[in-house]
N, C-alpha and C. Protein backbone atom coordinates (compact mmCIF):
# COMPACT_ATOMS: atom_id res chain seq x y z
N UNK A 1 146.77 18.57 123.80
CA UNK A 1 146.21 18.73 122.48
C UNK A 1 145.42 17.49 122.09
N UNK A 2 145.92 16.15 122.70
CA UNK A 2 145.00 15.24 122.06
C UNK A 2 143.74 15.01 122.84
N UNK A 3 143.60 15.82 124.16
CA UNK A 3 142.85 15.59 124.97
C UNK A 3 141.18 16.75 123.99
N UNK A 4 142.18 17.58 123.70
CA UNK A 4 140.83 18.45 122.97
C UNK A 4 140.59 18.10 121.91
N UNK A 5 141.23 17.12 121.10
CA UNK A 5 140.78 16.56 120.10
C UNK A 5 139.81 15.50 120.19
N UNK A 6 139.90 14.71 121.21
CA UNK A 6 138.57 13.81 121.48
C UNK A 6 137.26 14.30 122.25
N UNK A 7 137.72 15.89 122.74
CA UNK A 7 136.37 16.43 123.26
C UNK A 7 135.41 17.16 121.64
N UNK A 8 136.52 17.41 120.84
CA UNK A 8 135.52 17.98 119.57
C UNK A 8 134.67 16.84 118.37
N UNK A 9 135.44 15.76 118.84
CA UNK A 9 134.66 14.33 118.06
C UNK A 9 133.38 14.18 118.93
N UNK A 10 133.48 14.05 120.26
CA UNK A 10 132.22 13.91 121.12
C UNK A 10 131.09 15.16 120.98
N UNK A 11 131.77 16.84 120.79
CA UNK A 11 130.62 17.51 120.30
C UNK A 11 130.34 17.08 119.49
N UNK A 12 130.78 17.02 117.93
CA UNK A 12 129.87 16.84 117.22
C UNK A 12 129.50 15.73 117.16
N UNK A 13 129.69 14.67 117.72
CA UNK A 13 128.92 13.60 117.54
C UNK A 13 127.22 13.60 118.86
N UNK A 14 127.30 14.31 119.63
CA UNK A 14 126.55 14.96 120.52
C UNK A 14 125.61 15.81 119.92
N UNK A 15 126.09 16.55 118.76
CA UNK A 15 125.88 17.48 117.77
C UNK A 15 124.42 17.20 116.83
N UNK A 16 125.74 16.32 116.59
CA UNK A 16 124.51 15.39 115.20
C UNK A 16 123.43 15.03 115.78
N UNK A 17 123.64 14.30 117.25
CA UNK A 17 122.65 13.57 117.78
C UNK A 17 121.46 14.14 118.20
N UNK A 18 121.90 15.67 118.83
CA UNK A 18 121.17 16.92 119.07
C UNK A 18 119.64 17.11 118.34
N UNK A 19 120.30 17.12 117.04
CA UNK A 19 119.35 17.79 116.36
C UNK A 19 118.05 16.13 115.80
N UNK A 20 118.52 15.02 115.91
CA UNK A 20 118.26 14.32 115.19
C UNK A 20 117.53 13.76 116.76
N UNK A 21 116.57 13.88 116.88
CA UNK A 21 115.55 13.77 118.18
C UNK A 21 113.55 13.29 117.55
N UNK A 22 113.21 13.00 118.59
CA UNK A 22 111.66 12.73 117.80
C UNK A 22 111.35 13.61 117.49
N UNK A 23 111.34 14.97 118.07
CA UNK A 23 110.33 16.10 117.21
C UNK A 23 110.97 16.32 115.73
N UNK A 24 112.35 16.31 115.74
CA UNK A 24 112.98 16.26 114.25
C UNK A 24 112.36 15.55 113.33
N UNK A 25 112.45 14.50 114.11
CA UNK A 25 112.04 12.91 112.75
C UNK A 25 110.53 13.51 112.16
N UNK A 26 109.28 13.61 113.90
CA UNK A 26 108.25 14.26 113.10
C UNK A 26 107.98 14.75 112.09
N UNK A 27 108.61 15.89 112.74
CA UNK A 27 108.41 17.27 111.54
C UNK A 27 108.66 16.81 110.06
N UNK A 28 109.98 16.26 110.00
CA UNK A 28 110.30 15.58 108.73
C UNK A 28 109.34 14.38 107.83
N UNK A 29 108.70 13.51 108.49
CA UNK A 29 107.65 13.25 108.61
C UNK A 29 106.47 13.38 107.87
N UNK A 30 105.90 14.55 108.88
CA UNK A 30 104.83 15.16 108.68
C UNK A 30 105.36 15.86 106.85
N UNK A 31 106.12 16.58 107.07
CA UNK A 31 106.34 17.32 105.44
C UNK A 31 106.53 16.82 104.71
N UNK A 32 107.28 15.48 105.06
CA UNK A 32 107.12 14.63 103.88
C UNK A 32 105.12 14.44 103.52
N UNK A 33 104.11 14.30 104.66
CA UNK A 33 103.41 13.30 104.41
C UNK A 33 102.55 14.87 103.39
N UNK A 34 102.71 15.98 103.81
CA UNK A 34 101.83 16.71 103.74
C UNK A 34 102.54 17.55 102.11
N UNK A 35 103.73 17.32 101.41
CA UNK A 35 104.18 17.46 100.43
C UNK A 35 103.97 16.52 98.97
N UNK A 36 103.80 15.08 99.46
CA UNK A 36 103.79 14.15 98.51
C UNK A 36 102.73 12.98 98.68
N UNK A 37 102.31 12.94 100.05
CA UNK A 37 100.91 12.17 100.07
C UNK A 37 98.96 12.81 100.25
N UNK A 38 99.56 13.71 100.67
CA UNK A 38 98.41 14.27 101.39
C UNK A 38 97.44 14.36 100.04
N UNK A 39 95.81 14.78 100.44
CA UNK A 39 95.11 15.17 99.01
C UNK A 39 95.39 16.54 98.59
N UNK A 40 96.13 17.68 99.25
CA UNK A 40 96.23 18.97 98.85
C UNK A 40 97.81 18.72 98.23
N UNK A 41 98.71 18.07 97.70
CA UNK A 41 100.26 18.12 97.90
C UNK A 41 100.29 19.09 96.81
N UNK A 42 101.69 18.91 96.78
CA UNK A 42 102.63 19.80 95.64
C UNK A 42 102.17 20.14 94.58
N UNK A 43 102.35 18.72 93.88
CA UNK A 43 101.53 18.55 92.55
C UNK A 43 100.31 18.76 92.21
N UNK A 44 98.93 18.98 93.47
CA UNK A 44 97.86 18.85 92.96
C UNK A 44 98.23 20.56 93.01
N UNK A 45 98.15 21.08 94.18
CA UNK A 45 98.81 22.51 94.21
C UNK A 45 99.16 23.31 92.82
N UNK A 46 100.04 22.55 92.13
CA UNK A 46 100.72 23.16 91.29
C UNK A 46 99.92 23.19 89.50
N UNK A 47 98.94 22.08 89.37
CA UNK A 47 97.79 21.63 88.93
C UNK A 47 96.75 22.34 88.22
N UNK A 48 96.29 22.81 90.01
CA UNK A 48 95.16 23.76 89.86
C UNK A 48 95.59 25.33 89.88
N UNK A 49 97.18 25.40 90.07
CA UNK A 49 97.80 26.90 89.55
C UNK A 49 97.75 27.39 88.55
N UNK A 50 97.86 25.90 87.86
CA UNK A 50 97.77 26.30 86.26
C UNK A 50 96.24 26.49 85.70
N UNK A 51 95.66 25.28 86.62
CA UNK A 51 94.10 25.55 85.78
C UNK A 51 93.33 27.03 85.74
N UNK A 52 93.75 27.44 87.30
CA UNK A 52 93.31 28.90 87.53
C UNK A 52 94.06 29.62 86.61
N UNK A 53 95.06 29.74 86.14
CA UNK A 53 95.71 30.83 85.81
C UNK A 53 95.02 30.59 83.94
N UNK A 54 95.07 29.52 83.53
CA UNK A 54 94.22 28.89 81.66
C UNK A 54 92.81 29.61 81.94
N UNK A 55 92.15 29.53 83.09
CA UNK A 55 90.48 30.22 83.61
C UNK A 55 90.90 31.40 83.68
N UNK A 56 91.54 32.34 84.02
CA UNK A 56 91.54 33.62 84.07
C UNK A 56 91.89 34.11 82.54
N UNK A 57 92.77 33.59 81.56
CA UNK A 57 93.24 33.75 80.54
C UNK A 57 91.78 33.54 79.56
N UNK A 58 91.29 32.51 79.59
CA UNK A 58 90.23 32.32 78.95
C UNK A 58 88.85 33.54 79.55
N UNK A 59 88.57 33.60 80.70
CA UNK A 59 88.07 35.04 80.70
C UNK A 59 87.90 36.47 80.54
N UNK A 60 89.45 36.76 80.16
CA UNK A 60 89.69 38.24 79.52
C UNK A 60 89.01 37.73 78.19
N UNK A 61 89.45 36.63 77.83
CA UNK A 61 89.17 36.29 76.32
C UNK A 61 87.58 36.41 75.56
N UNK A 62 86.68 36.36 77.05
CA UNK A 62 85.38 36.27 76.97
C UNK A 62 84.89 37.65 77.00
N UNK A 63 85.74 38.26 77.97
CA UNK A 63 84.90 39.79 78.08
C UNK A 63 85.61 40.85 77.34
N UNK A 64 87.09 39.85 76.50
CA UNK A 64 86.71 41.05 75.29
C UNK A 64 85.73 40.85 74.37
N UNK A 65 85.35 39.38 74.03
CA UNK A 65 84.61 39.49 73.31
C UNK A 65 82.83 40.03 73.46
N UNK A 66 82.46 39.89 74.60
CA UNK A 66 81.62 40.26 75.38
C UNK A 66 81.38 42.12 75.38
N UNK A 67 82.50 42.79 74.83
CA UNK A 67 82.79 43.79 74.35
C UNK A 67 82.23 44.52 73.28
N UNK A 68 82.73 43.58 72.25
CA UNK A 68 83.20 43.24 71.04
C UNK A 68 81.54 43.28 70.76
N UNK A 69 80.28 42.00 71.30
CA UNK A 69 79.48 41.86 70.82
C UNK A 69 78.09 43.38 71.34
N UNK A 70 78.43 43.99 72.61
CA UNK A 70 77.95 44.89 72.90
C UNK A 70 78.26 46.25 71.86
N UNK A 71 79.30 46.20 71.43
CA UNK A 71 79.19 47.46 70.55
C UNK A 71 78.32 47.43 69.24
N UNK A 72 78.64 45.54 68.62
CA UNK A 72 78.05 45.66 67.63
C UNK A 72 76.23 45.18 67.99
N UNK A 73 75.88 45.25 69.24
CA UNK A 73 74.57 45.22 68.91
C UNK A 73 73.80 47.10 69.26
N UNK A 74 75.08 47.53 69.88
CA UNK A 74 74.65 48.60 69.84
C UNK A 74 74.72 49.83 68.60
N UNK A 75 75.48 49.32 67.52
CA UNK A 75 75.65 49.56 65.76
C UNK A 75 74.59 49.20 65.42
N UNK A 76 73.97 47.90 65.52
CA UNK A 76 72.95 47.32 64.97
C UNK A 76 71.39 48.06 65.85
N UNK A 77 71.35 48.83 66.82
CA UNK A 77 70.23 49.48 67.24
C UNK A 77 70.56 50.72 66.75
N UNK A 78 71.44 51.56 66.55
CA UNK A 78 71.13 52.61 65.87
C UNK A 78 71.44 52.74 64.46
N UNK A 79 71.52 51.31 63.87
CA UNK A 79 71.39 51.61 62.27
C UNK A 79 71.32 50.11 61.59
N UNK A 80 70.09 49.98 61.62
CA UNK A 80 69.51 48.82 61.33
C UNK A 80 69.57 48.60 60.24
N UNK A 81 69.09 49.26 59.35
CA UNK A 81 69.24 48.75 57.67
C UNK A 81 70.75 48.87 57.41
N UNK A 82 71.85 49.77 57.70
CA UNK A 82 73.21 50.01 57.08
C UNK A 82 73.31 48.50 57.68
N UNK A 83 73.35 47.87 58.70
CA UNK A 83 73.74 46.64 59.36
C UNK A 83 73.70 45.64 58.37
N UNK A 84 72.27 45.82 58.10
CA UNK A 84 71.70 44.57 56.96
C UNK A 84 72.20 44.83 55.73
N UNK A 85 72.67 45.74 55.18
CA UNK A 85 72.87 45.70 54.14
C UNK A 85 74.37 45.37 53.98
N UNK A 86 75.33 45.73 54.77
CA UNK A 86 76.69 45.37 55.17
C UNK A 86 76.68 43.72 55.32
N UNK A 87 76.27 43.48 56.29
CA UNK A 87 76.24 42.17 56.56
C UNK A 87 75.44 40.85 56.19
N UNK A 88 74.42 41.40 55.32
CA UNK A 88 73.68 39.90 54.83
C UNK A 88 73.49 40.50 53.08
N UNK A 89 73.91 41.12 52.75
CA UNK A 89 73.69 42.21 51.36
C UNK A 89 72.42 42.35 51.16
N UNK A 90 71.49 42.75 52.12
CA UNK A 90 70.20 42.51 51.37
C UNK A 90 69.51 44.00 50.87
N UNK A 91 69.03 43.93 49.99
CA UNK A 91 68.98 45.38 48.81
C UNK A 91 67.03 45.55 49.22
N UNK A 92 66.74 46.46 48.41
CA UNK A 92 65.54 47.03 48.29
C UNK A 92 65.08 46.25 46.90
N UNK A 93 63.51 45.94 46.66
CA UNK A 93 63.09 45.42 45.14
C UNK A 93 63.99 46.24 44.12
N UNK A 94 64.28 47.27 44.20
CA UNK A 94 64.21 48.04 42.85
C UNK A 94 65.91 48.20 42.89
N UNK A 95 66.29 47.75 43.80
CA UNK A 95 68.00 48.03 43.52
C UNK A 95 68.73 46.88 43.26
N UNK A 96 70.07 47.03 42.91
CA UNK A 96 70.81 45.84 42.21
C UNK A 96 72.08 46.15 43.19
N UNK A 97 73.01 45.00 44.33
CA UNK A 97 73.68 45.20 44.77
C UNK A 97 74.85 44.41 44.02
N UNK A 98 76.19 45.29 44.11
CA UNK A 98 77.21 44.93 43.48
C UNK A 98 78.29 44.77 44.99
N UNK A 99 78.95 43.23 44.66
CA UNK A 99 80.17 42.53 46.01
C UNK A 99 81.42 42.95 44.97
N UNK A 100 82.15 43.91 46.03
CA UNK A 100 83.48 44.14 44.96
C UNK A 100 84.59 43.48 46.27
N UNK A 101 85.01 42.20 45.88
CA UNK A 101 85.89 41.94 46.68
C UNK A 101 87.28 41.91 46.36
N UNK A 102 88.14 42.43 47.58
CA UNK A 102 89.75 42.78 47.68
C UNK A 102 90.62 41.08 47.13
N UNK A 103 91.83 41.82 46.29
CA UNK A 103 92.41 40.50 46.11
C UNK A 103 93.43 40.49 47.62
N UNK A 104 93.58 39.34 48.08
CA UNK A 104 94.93 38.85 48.80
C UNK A 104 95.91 39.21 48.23
């Protein structure tokens, strides 16, 4: 029994050693260099996730309004005077326009 007890200290110490070789260290290494130094890392990664994702948000924002301004120029081509008169109050010589505005 004590004889197999000093063969299972030598695996794993064989074990440990196993895995812990140059291509190990590399790799470890390398991911370190390519996680926290490199010019593409984590953080810049994570950066421009956000910037893209604020740019896509801000473009729905555009083409609703982009929407928004196509309908009303297409209001304003088929009814040109109701437009003007809605929106800038402007009347005929002979008429008198009355602003009845809503209370809050």
């Amino acid at each position: 029994m004590g004889s197999k007890g000093k063969q299972k200290k030598t695996t794993k110490s064989s074990f440990s050693h196993n895995w812990l070789n140059k291509y190990t260290i590399a790799a470890l290494a390398l991911l370190t260099w390519l996680c926290f130094f490199d010019r593409h890392n984590v953080f810049t990664q994570y950066q421009l996730g956000e910037t893209v994702e604020k740019l896509e948000n801000e473009k729905s924002d555009y083409l609703a309004k982009l929407e928004a301004a196509k309908l009303e120029r297409e209001n304003l081509n088929n009814n040109i005077e109701k437009f003007a008169r809605e929106k800038y109050f402007m009347h005929k010589d002979n008429e008198e326009v009355f602003i009845i505005e809503k209370k809050k």
